[in-house]
Protein backbone atom coordinates (compact mmCIF):
# COMPACT_ATOMS: atom_id res chain seq x y z
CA UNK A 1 9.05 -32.46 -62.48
CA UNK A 2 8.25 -30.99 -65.68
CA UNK A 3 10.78 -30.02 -68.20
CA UNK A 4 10.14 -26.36 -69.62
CA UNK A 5 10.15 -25.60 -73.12
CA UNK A 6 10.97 -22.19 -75.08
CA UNK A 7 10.63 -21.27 -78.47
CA UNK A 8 13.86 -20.63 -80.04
CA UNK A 9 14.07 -17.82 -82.37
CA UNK A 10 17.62 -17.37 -83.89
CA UNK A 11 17.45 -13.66 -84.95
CA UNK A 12 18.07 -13.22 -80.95
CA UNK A 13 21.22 -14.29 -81.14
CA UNK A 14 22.62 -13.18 -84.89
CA UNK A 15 24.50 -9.80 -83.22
CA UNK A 16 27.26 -8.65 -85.43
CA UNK A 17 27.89 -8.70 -88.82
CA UNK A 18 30.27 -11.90 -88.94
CA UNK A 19 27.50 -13.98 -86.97
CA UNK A 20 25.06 -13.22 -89.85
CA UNK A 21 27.30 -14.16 -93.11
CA UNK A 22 27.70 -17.26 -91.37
CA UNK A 23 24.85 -18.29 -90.65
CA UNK A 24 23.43 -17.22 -93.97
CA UNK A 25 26.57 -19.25 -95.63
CA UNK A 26 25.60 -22.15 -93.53
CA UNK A 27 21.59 -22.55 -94.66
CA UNK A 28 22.68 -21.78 -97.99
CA UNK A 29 25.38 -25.03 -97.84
CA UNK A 30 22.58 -27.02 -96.19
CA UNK A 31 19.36 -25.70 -98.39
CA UNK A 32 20.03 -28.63 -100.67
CA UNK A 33 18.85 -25.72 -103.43
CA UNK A 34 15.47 -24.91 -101.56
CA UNK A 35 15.29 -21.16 -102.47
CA UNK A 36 12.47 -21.05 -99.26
CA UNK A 37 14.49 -22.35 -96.79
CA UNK A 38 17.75 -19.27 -98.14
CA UNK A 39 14.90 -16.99 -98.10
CA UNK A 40 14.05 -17.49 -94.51
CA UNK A 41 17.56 -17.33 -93.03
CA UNK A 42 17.57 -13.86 -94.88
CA UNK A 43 14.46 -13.11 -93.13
CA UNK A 44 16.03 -14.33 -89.52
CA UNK A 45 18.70 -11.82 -90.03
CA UNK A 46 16.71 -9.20 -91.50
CA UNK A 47 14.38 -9.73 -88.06
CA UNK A 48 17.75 -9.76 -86.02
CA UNK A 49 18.64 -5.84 -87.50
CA UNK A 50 14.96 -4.83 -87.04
CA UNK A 51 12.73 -5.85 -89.91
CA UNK A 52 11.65 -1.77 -89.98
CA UNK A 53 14.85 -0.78 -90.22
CA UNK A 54 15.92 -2.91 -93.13
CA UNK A 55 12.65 -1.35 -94.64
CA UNK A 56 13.42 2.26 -94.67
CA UNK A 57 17.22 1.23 -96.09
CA UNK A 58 16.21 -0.65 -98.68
CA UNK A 59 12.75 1.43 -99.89
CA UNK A 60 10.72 -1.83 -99.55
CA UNK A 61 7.56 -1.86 -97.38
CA UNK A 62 8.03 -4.20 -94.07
CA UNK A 63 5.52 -6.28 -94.71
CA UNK A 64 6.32 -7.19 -98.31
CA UNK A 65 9.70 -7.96 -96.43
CA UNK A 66 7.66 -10.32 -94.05
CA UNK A 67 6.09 -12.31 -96.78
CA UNK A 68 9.16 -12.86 -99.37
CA UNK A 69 11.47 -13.42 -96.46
CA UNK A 70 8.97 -16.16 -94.86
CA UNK A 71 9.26 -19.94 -95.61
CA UNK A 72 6.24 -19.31 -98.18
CA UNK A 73 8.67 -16.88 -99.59
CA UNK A 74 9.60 -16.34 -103.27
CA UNK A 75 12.08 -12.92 -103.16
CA UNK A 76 13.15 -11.92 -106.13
CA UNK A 77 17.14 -10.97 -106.80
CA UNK A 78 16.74 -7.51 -106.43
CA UNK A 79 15.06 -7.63 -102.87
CA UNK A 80 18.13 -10.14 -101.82
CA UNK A 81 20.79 -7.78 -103.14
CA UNK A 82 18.56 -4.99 -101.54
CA UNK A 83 18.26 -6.62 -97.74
CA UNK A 84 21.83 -7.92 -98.42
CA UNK A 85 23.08 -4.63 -98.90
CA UNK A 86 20.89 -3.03 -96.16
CA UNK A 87 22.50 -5.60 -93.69
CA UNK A 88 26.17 -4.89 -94.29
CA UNK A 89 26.37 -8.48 -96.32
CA UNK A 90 27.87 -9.24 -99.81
CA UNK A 91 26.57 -11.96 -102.25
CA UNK A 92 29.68 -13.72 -104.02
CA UNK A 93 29.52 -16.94 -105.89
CA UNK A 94 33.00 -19.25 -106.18
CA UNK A 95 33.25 -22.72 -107.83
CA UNK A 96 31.76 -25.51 -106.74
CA UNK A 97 33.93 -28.11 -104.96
């Protein structure tokens, strides 16, 4: 028997609020400082809300949304606060353990 495969695609199953910050707090822990790899997750959730409706909140075109929140990705700060914002998400910074 053959074992079937799917494609797994996270942004269908980020649904509230909560289940976004933490999965954006958990790629940023394990992006070992790879901007890309933050830049994606953002992306994942920004898919999850609707990638159309993040642009009309945020005043950035949907396809420039695409391409900085790819892996290939280089978004600058004001896009992240921007999407962040859009999504119901804060960006804080504490010390580092």
């Amino acid at each position: 028997m053959a074992t079937k495969i799917q494609d797994y695609d996270v942004a269908n199953h980020l649904r509230t609020p909560k289940e976004m910050a933490a999965y954006l707090e958990a790629c940023i822990a394990e992006s070992g400082g790879d901007a890309s790899f933050v830049a994606k997750a953002l992306g994942d959730i920004a898919r999850a809300k609707g990638m159309a409706d993040i642009a009309r909140e945020t005043g950035l075109g949907r396809e420039s949304l695409y391409k900085a929140l790819s892996a290939d990705g280089n978004p600058q700060l004001d896009t992240i606060l921007r999407v962040a914002k859009a999504l119901g998400l804060e960006i804080s910074v504490r010390p580092a353990a």
